[in-house]
Structures are given as C-alpha cells and as structure tokens.
Protein backbone atom coordinates (compact mmCIF):
# COMPACT_ATOMS: atom_id res chain seq x y z
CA UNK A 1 158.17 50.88 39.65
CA UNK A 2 157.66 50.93 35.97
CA UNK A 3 158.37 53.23 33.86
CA UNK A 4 155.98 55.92 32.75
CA UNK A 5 154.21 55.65 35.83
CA UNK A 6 153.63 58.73 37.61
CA UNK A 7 156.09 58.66 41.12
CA UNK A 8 153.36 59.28 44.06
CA UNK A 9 153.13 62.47 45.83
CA UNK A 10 154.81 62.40 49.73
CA UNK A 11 151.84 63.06 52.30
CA UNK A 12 152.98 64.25 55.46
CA UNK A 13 150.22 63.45 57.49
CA UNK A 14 146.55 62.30 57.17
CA UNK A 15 144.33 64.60 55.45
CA UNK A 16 140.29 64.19 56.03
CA UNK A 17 138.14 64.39 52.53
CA UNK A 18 136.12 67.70 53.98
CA UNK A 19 139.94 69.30 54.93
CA UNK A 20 139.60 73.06 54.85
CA UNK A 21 142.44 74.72 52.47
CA UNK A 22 143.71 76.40 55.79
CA UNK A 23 144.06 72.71 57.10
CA UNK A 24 145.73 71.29 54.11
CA UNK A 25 148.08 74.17 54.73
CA UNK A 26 148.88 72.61 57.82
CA UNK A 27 146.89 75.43 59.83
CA UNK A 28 144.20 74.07 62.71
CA UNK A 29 140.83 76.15 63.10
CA UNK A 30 138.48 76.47 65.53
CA UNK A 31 135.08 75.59 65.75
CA UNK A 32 132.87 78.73 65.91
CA UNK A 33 130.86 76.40 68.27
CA UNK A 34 133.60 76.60 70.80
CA UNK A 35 132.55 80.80 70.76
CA UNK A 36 129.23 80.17 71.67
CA UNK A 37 130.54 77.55 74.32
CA UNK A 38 132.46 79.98 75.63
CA UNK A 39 129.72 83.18 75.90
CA UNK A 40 127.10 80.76 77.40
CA UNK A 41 130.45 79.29 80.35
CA UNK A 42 130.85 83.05 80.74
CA UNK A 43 134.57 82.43 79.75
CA UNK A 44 137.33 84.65 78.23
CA UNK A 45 137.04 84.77 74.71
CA UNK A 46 139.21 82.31 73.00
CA UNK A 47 142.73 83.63 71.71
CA UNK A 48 144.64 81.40 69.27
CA UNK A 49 148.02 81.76 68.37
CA UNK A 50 149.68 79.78 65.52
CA UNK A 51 152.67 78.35 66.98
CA UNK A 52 155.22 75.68 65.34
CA UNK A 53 153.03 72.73 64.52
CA UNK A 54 150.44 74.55 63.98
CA UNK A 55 148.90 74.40 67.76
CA UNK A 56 146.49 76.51 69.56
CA UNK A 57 146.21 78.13 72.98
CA UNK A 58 143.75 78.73 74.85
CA UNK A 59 142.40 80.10 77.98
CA UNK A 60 141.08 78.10 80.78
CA UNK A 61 137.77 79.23 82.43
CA UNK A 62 138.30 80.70 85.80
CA UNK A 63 137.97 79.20 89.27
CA UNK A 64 135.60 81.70 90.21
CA UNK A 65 132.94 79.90 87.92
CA UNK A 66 130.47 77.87 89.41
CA UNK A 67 129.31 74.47 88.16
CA UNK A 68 126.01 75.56 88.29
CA UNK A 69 126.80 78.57 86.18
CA UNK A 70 128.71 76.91 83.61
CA UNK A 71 126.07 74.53 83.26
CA UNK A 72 124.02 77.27 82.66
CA UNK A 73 121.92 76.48 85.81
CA UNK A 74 120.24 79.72 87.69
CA UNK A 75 119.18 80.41 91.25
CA UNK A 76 116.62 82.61 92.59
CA UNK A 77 115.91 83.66 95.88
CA UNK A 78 113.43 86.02 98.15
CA UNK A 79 114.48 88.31 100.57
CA UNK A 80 113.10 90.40 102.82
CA UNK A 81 114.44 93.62 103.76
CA UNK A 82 114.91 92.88 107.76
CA UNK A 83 117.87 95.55 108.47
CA UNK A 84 117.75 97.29 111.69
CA UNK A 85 114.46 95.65 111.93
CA UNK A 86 114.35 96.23 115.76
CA UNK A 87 114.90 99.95 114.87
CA UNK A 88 112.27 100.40 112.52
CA UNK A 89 109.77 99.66 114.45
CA UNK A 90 110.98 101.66 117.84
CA UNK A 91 110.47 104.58 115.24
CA UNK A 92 107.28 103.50 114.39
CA UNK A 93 106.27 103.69 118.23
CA UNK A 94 108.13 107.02 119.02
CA UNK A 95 106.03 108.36 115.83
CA UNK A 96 102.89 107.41 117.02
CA UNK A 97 103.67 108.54 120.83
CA UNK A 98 104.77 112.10 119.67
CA UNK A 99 101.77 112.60 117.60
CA UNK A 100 99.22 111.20 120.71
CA UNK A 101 100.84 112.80 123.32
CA UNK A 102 100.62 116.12 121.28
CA UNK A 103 97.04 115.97 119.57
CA UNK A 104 95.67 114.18 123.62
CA UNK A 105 94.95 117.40 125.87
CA UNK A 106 92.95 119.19 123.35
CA UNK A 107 91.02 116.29 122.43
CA UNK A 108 90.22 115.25 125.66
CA UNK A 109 88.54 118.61 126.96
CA UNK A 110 86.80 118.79 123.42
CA UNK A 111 84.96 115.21 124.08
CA UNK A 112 84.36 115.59 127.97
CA UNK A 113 83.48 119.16 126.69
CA UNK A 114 80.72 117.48 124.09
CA UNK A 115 79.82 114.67 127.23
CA UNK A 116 79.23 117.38 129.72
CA UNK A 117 76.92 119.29 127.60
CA UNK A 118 74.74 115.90 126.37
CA UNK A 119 74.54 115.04 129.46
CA UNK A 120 73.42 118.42 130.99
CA UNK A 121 76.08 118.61 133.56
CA UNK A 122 78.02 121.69 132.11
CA UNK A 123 77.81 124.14 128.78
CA UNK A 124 80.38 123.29 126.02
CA UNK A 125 81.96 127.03 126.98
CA UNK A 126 81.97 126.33 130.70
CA UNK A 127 83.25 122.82 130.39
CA UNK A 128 86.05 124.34 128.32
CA UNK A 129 86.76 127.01 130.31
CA UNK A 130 87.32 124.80 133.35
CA UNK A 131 89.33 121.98 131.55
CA UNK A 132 91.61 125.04 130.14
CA UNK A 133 92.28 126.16 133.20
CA UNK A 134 93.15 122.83 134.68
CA UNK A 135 95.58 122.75 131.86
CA UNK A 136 97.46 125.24 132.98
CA UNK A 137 97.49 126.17 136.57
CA UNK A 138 98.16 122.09 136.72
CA UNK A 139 99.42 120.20 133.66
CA UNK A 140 100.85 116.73 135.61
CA UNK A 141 97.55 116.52 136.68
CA UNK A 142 95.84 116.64 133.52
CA UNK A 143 98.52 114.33 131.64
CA UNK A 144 98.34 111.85 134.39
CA UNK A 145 94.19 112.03 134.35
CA UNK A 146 92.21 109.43 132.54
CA UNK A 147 90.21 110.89 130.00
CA UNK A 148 94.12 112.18 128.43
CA UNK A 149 95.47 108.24 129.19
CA UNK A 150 92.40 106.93 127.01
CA UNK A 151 92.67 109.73 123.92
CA UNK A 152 96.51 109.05 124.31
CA UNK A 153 95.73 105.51 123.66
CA UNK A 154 93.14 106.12 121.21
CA UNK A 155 95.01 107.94 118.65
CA UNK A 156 98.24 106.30 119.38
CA UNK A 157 96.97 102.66 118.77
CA UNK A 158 95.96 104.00 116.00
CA UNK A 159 99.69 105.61 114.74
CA UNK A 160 101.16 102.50 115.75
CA UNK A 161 99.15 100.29 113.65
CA UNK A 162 99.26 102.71 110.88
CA UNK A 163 102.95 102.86 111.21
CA UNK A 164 104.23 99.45 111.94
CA UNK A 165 101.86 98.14 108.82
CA UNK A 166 103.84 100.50 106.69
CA UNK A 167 107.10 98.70 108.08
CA UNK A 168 105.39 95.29 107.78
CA UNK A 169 105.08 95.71 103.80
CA UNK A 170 108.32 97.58 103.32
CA UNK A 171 110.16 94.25 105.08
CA UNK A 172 108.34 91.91 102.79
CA UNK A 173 108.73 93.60 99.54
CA UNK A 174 112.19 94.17 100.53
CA UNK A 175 111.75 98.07 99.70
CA UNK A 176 115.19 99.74 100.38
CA UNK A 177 113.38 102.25 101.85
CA UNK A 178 112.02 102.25 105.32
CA UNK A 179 110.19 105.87 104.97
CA UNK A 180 108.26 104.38 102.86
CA UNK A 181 104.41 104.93 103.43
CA UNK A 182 101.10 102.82 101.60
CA UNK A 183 97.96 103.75 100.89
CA UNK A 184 96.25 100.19 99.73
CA UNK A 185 93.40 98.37 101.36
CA UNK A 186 95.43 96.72 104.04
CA UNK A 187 96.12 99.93 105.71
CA UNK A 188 93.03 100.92 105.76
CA UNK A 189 91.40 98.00 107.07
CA UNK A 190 94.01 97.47 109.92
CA UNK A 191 93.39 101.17 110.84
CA UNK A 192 89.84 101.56 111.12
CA UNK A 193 89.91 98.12 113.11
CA UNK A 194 92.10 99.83 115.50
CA UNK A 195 90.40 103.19 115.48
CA UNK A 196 86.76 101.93 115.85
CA UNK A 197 87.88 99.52 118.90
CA UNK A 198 89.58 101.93 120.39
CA UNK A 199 87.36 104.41 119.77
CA UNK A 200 84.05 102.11 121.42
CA UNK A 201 85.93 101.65 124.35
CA UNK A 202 86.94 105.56 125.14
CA UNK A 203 83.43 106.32 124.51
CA UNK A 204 81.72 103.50 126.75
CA UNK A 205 84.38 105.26 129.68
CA UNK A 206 83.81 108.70 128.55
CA UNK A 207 79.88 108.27 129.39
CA UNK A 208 80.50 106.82 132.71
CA UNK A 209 83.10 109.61 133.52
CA UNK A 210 80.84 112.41 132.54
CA UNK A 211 77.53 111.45 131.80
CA UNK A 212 74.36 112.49 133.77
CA UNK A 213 74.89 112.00 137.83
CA UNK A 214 73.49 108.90 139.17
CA UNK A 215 72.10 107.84 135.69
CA UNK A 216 72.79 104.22 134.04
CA UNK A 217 73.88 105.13 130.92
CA UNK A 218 71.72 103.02 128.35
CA UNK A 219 73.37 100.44 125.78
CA UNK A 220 73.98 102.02 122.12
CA UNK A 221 72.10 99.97 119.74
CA UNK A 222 73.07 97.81 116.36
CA UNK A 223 71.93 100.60 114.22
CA UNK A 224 74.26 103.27 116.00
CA UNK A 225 77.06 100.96 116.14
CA UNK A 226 77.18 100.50 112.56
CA UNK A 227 76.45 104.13 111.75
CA UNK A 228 79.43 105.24 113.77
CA UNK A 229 81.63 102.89 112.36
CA UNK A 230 80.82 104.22 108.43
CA UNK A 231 81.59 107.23 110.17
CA UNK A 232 84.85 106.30 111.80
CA UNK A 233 86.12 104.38 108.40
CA UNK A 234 85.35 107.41 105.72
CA UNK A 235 87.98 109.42 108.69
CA UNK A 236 90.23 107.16 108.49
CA UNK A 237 90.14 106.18 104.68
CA UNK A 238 90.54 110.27 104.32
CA UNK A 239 93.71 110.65 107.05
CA UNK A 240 95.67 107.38 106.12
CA UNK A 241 95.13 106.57 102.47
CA UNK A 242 94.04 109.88 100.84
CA UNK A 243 97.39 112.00 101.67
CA UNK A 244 99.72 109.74 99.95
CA UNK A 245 98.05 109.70 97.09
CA UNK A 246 96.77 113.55 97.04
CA UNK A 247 99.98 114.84 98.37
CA UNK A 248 102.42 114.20 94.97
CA UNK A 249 99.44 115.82 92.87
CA UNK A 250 99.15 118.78 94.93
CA UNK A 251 102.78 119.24 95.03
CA UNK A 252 102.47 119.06 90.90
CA UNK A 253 100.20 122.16 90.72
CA UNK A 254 102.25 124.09 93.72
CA UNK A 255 104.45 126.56 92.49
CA UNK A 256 108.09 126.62 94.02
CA UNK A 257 107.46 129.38 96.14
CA UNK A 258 104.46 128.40 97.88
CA UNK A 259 106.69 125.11 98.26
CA UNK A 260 109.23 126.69 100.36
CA UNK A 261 106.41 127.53 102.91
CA UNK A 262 104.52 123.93 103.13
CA UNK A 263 104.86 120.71 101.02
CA UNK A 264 101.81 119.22 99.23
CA UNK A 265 101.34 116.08 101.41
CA UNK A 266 101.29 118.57 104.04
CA UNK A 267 98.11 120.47 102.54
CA UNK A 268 96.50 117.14 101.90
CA UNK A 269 97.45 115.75 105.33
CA UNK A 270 95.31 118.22 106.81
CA UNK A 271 92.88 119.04 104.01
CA UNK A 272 91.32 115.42 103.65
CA UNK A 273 90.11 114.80 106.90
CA UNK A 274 88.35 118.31 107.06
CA UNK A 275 87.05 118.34 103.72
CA UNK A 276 85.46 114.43 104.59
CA UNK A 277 83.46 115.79 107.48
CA UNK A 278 80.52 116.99 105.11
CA UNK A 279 80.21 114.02 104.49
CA UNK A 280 80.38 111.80 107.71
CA UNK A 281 78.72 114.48 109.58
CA UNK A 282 75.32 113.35 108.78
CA UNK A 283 76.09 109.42 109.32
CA UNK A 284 77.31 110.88 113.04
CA UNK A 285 74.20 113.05 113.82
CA UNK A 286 71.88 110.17 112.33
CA UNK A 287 73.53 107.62 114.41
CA UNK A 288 72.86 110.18 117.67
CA UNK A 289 69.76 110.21 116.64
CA UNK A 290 68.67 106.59 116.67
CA UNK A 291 70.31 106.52 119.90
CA UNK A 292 68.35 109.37 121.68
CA UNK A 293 65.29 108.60 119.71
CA UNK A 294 65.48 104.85 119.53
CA UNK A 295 62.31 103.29 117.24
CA UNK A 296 60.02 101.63 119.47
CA UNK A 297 60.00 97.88 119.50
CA UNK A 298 56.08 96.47 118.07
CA UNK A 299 53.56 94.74 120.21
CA UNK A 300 55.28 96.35 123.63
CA UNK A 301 53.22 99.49 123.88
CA UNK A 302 56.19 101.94 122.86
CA UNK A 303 56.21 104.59 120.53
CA UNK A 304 56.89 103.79 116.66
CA UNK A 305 59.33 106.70 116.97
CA UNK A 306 60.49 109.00 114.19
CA UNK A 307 60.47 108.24 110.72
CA UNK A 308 63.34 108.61 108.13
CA UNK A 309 61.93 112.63 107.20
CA UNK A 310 62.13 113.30 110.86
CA UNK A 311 65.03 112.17 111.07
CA UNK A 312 66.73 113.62 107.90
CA UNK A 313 64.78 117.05 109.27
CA UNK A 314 66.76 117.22 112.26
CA UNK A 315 70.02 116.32 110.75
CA UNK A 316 70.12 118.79 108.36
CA UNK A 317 68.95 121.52 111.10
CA UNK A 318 72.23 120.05 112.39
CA UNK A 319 74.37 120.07 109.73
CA UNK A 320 76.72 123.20 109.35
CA UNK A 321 77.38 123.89 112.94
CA UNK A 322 78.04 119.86 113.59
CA UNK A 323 80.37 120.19 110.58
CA UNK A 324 82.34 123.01 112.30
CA UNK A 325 82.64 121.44 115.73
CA UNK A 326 84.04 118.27 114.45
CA UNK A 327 86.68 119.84 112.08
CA UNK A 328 87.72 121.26 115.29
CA UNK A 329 88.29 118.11 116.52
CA UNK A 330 89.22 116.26 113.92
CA UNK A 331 91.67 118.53 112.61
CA UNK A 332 94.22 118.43 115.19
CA UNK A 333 93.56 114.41 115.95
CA UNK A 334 94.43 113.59 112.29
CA UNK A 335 95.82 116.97 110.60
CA UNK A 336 98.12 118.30 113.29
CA UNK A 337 98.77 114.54 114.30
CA UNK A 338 99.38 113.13 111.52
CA UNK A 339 101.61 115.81 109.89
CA UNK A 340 103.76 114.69 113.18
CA UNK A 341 103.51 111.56 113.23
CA UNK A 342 104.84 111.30 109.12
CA UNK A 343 107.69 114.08 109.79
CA UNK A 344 109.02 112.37 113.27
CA UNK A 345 108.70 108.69 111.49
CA UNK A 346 110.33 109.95 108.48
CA UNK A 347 113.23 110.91 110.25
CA UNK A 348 114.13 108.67 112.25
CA UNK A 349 113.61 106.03 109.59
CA UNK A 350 115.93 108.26 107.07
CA UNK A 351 118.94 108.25 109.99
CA UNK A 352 118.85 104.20 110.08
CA UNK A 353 118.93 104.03 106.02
C-alpha cells in the first residue's frame, strides 16, 4: 500500500445501495406489506423483537385457518329454517281444528237455517229454534251430523291452508320465528282457492240436504259462480291479510289501558271481516238474484228477465238487513275463529322456539 493513500474502511457485511440507516445500523425492518398480509390471512399481528444479530420473530398463523380463508376465498350458503319441522306443522293442524270445531255448530244451523227458509221448508226462527234445541238436549248427535262434518271441513281447510302457508314461507326464508304470520298475495290466493272450493261443495250438499222436498235443485249458473267467488275473495282478503297489517296500527293509537283488555290485532281480527260485508253484501244478493231470476236465453221463447235497475232495485231493498244476517255469520266463522286459530297457533309455535 503506498503511502498517502487512504487505508479502506472494514465492511462487515454487504450493504444494498437503497440500505435504510436502521439497516446500516445493523437493525432488520419489516415490510409494512407483511401488515396488510397479515389483516387480509386474519393472522396475529406481527411482533418483532430485536434479538442478537439483529433477527426477528414472528408469529405463525393458526391451524384453525382455512386455506380458503387465507386465500381470501368466501363461501356462501342457503338455508332453510327446517327445525322441528314435523312440529310446526302438527300446530298448524291443531290451530285450524280448534278454531273449526269451535266456529262449526253455530254455522251450521245459521246456513241450514238460511236453506230451510229459501226453500220454504221452515222460518229462519223455527229452523233455529229446532237446530238449538238439538244442540243441546243431544250434542254427539249434532257433532257427528253432516251439515257440522262439512262446515268443520269448510273452515278448517281453510285454517290449515292459511296456516301451513305461513310455515311454508317462514322455512324458506329461514325466519327464526315460527309464529310468524304473512299477509302477501300468496296467502291470499291459496286461501280463497281453498275457501271457494270448499265452500261450492258444502253448498251443492247443503241444497240437497235441505232444499225444497222432492225438487231437483237447478244448476247455479257462470254469472253466479263468479259473483260468489268476488264475494268469497273480498272475505277472505279482509280475515287473512287485513289483520296483520291493521293490527300493529291499531295497537299504535290504543292507549295502554284499553291494551290490557284486548290487543289491536284482536280488534282488527274481528273488525275487518264485519266492516267488508257492506261491501260484498251486494255482490252476494246480486249473485242470488241471477240465480232465482236467471235472464232468459234469445230465440227459445223465455222471458228477457230483469234488467240491471231491477236488479240493483231489489238489492238495495235488501241491503241493511242482508248486511246484518251475514255479520252474524261471518263474525264468528272468521272473527271468533280466527282470533283462535292465531292465539292456539301462536302458542304452540312459541313452546317449540
């Protein structure tokens, strides 16, 4: 070495152009892209301790990790809320029995009341009287008779469908909650269905039961069909889907105290189908009508018949005490029955959650 030449400075090891000052100290960093590794693995956050040598340690993911999750990789999947399934629906069938078994004797002297008197074989007030009376001197008889089997199947087709729909959509919207009760279209479609076939057949029996003696009952027409299916629908649009959605607003502008005494879905429950017979009163009485006073067919000799202001005359003459007589009816077939029919399913289905 010559002299005057500077003597060269001892490296100890190899030191990168783009060193930090903390590495030419002899101190190792960490990437802060090894942080962001770590959040997205779900890992523990990195701990580094400077050790002799200027080492790091740090913690290992855990087992428990999936590949799928460190890979950032998700999964969904659709349930359905099947649990005690079997259950639900036996409480949607003891529902719907309570409710028909209860609302079936005085339903089934009101209609054979309301036969009897169209067909001229008894007053409404002596029909009643006698059906009463058979009520009570003998009630196996009456339950086991078959105007109470065909109300009892009536109304409790009816429940049941109402009812096991309700389960049907809690199960596939996995709703946690097997009380639950809708009020869309579905329910309302599947219920008048039910009603209105139900209904046709209990009537076609009830005029062969009671009707006039020795007298072929004649065939209801198209027009009468349809008119007492309107009729049947706006009942059950106003016992099935009105409640639900009247009951929580009624409850809003209930004080506390009247509260304590009966519930707002309660009011509505029994409120809606009364209040709806003003208004599917008239499509009942106009539907009679065609049928008793049929309009004649052209080029067979028969009668034109009555036109629409006839008509319209006679239902309004009609009207009010039409209205009366079917709230009567309708009332505890949908008020008293359905109030039943939500409290009993309500229950039950509470106890299995």
């Amino acid at each position: 070495m010559k002299e005057g030449t500077p003597a060269p400075v001892p490296v100890q090891g190899p030191v990168s152009a783009a060193a930090s000052p903390l590495e030419t100290a002899g101190l190792k960093t960490t990437s802060p892209h090894s942080h962001l590794a770590g959040l997205a693995t779900q890992t523990q956050k990195t701990r580094a301790a400077l050790l002799g040598g200027g080492e790091i340690v740090e913690t290992k993911p855990t087992a428990s990790i999936s590949k799928a999750a460190a890979e950032g990789i998700t999964t969904t999947s659709t349930k359905w809320n099947t649990k005690n399934i079997g259950l639900r629906l036996g409480a949607d069938l003891v529902s719907a029995a309570s409710a028909a078994v209860l609302v079936a004797p005085v339903i089934s002297i009101i209609d054979r009341s309301i036969m009897e008197n169209a067909s001229g074989a008894a007053s409404i007030g002596t029909s009643l009287r006698r059906s009463l009376r058979s009520l009570l001197l003998s009630p196996r008889a009456t339950i086991l008779s078959r105007p109470f089997g065909l109300i009892f199947l009536l109304y409790g087709g009816t429940y049941l469908t109402a009812n096991t729909l309700d389960t049907a959509v809690g199960t596939l919207n996995n709703n946690p909650n097997p009380a639950h009760v809708t009020s869309g279209s579905s329910k309302f479609f599947a219920s008048s269905a039910a009603n209105i076939g139900l209904c046709i057949y209990k009537d076609q029996v009830f005029v062969r039961l009671f009707g006039p003696p020795g007298a072929t009952p004649r065939p209801v027409g198209l027009p009468s069909y349809l008119l007492f299916a309107v009729r049947d629908c706006m009942t059950i649009f106003a016992s099935f889907n009105v409640p639900p959605l009247l009951g929580p607003v009624l409850t809003e502008k209930m004080g506390e105290r009247a509260q304590k005494w009966v519930s707002g879905q309660t009011m509505a429950q029994f409120a809606a189908p009364a209040v709806v017979q003003l208004f599917s009163t008239p499509v009942h009485l106009l539907g009679l009508d065609m049928y008793n006073r049929p309009s004649g067919a052209i080029g067979q000799g028969e009668q034109k018949g009555p036109s629409w202001g006839e008509r319209w005359t006679l239902v309004r003459k009609n009207w009010a005490v039409s209205v009366a007589a079917r709230i009567c009816r309708i009332v505890p077939a949908f008020g008293v029955g359905g109030v039943v029919n939500m409290k009993v399913r309500k229950g039950l289905m509470e106890r299995l959650s």
